[in-house]
Protein backbone atom coordinates (compact mmCIF):
# COMPACT_ATOMS: atom_id res chain seq x y z
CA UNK A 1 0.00 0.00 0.00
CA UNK A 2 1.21 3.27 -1.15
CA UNK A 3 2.71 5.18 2.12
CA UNK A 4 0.33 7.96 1.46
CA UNK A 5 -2.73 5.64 1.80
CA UNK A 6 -1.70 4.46 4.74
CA UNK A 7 -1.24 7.62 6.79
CA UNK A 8 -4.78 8.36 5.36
CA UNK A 9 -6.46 5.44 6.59
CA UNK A 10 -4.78 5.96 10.35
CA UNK A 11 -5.89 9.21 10.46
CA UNK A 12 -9.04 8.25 9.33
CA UNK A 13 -8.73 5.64 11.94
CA UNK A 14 -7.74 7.99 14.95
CA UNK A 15 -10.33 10.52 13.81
CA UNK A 16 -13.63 7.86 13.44
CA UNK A 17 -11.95 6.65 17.28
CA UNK A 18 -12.06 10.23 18.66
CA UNK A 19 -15.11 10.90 17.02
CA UNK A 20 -16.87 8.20 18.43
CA UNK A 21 -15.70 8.42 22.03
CA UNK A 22 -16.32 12.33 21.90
CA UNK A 23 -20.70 12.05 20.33
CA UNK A 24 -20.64 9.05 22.91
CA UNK A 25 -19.62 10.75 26.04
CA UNK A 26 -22.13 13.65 24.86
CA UNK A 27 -25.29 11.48 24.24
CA UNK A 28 -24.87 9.35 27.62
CA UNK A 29 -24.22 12.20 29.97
CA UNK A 30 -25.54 15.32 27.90
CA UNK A 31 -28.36 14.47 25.58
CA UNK A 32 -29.65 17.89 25.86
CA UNK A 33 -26.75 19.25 24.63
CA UNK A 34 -26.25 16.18 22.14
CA UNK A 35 -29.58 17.55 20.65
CA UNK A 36 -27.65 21.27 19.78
CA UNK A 37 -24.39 19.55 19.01
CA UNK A 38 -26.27 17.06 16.53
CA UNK A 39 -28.23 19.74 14.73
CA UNK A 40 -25.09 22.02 14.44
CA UNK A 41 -23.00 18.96 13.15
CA UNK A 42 -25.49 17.17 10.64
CA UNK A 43 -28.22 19.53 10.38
CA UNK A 44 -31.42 17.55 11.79
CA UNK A 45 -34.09 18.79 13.32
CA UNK A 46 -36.10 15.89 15.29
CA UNK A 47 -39.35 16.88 16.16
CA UNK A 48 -39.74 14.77 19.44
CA UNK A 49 -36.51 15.01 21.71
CA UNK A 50 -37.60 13.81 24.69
CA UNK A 51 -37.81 10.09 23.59
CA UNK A 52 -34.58 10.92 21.20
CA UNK A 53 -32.38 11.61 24.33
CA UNK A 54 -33.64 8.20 25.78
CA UNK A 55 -32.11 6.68 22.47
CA UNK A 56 -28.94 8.63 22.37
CA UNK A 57 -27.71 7.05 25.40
CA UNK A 58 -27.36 3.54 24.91
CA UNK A 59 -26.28 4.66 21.18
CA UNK A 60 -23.67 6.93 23.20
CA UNK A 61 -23.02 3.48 24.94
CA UNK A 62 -21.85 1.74 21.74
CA UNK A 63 -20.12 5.00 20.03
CA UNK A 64 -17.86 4.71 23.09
CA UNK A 65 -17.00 1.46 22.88
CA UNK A 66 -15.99 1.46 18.89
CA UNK A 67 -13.97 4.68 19.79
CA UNK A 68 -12.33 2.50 22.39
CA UNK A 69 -12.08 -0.23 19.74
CA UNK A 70 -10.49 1.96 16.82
CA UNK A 71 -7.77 2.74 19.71
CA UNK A 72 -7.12 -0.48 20.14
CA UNK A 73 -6.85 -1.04 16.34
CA UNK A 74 -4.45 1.32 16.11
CA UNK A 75 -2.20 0.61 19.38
CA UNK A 76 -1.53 -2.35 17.75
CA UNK A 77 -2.88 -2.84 13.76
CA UNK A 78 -0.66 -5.59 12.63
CA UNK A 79 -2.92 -7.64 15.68
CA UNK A 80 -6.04 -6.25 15.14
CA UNK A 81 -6.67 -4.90 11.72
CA UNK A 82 -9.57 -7.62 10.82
CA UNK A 83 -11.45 -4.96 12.73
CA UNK A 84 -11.54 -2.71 10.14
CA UNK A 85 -13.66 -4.98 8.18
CA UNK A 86 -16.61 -4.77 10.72
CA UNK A 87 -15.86 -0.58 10.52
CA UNK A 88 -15.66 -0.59 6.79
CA UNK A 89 -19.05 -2.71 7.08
CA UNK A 90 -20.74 0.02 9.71
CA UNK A 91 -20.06 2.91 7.48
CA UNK A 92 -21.13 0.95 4.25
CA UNK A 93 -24.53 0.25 6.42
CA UNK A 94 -24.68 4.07 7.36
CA UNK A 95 -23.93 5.39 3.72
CA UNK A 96 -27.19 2.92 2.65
CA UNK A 97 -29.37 4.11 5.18
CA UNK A 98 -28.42 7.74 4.64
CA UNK A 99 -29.15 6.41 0.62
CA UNK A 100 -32.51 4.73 1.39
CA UNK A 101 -33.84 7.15 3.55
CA UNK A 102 -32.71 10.49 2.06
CA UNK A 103 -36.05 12.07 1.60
CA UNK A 104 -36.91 10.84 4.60
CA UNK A 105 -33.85 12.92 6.12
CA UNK A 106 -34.72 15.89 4.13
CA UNK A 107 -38.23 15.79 4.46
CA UNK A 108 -38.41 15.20 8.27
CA UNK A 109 -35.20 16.00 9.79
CA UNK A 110 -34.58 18.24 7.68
CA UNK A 111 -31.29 18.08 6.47
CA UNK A 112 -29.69 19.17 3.31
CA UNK A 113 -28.85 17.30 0.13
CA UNK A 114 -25.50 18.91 0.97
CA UNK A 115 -25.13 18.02 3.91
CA UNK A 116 -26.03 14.49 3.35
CA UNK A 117 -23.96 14.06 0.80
CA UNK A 118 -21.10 15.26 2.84
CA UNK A 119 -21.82 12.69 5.23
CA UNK A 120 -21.90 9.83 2.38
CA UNK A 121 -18.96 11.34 0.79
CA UNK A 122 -16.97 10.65 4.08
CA UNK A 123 -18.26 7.59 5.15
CA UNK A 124 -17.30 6.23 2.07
CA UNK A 125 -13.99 7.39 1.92
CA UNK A 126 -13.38 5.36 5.42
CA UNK A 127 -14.76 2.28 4.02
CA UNK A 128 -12.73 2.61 1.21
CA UNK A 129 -9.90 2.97 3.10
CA UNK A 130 -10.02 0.76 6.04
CA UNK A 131 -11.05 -2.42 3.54
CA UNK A 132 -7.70 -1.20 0.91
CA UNK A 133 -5.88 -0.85 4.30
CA UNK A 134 -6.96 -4.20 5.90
CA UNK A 135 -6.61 -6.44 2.61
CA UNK A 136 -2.83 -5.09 2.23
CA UNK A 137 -2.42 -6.42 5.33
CA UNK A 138 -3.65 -9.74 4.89
């Protein structure tokens, strides 16, 4: 794998880690402020919160533990990269969702075309990357 590639994929790595650890630790102990922070950051705008916080925290549960997960992955990614299969395979799940339910998303949350396409555009590129990254390795 080109040297370039690879720098891109652990960054990638490190940021989808800190990224999940940091929306985590905000939807378990401050779903109010998870609301603002997730309408700044993707543009939604749910129209019942109240059951929405209830759901962000064992969510925030999970996000926390594949932050804690990418760490691991890159601590030591000669061990563990097989995990980036299962990542590759949660983004590739989130980009068909955000596919599938797009008018939903505009319609009732009601983000932008833009802005979900910036979401896809990333997601992708960290599937993309952590599958190139993980068969290299193999």
């Amino acid at each position: 794998m080109p040297a370039v590639l690879e720098i891109a994929t652990l960054i990638y790595l490190f940021l989808f880690s800190c990224y999940h650890i940091i929306t985590g630790v905000i939807s378990v102990f401050f779903p109010n402020f998870a609301i603002r922070f997730y309408k700044m950051l993707y543009g939604f705008h749910p129209k019942e919160t109240e059951q929405l916080k209830m759901t962000l925290r064992p969510w925030g549960n999970f996000a926390i533990v594949t932050g804690v997960i990418g760490f691991m992955v890159l601590y030591n990614i000669d061990r563990f990269f097989l995990i980036l299969f299962p990542f590759a395979l949660l983004l590739s799940i989130r980009i068909w969702y955000r596919l599938e339910l797009r008018s939903q998303l505009y319609r009732d949350l009601k983000v932008t075309k833009l802005q979900n396409w910036r979401m896809i555009i990333i997601q992708l590129l960290g599937a993309v990357l952590f599958v190139w990254f993980a068969f290299s390795l193999l």
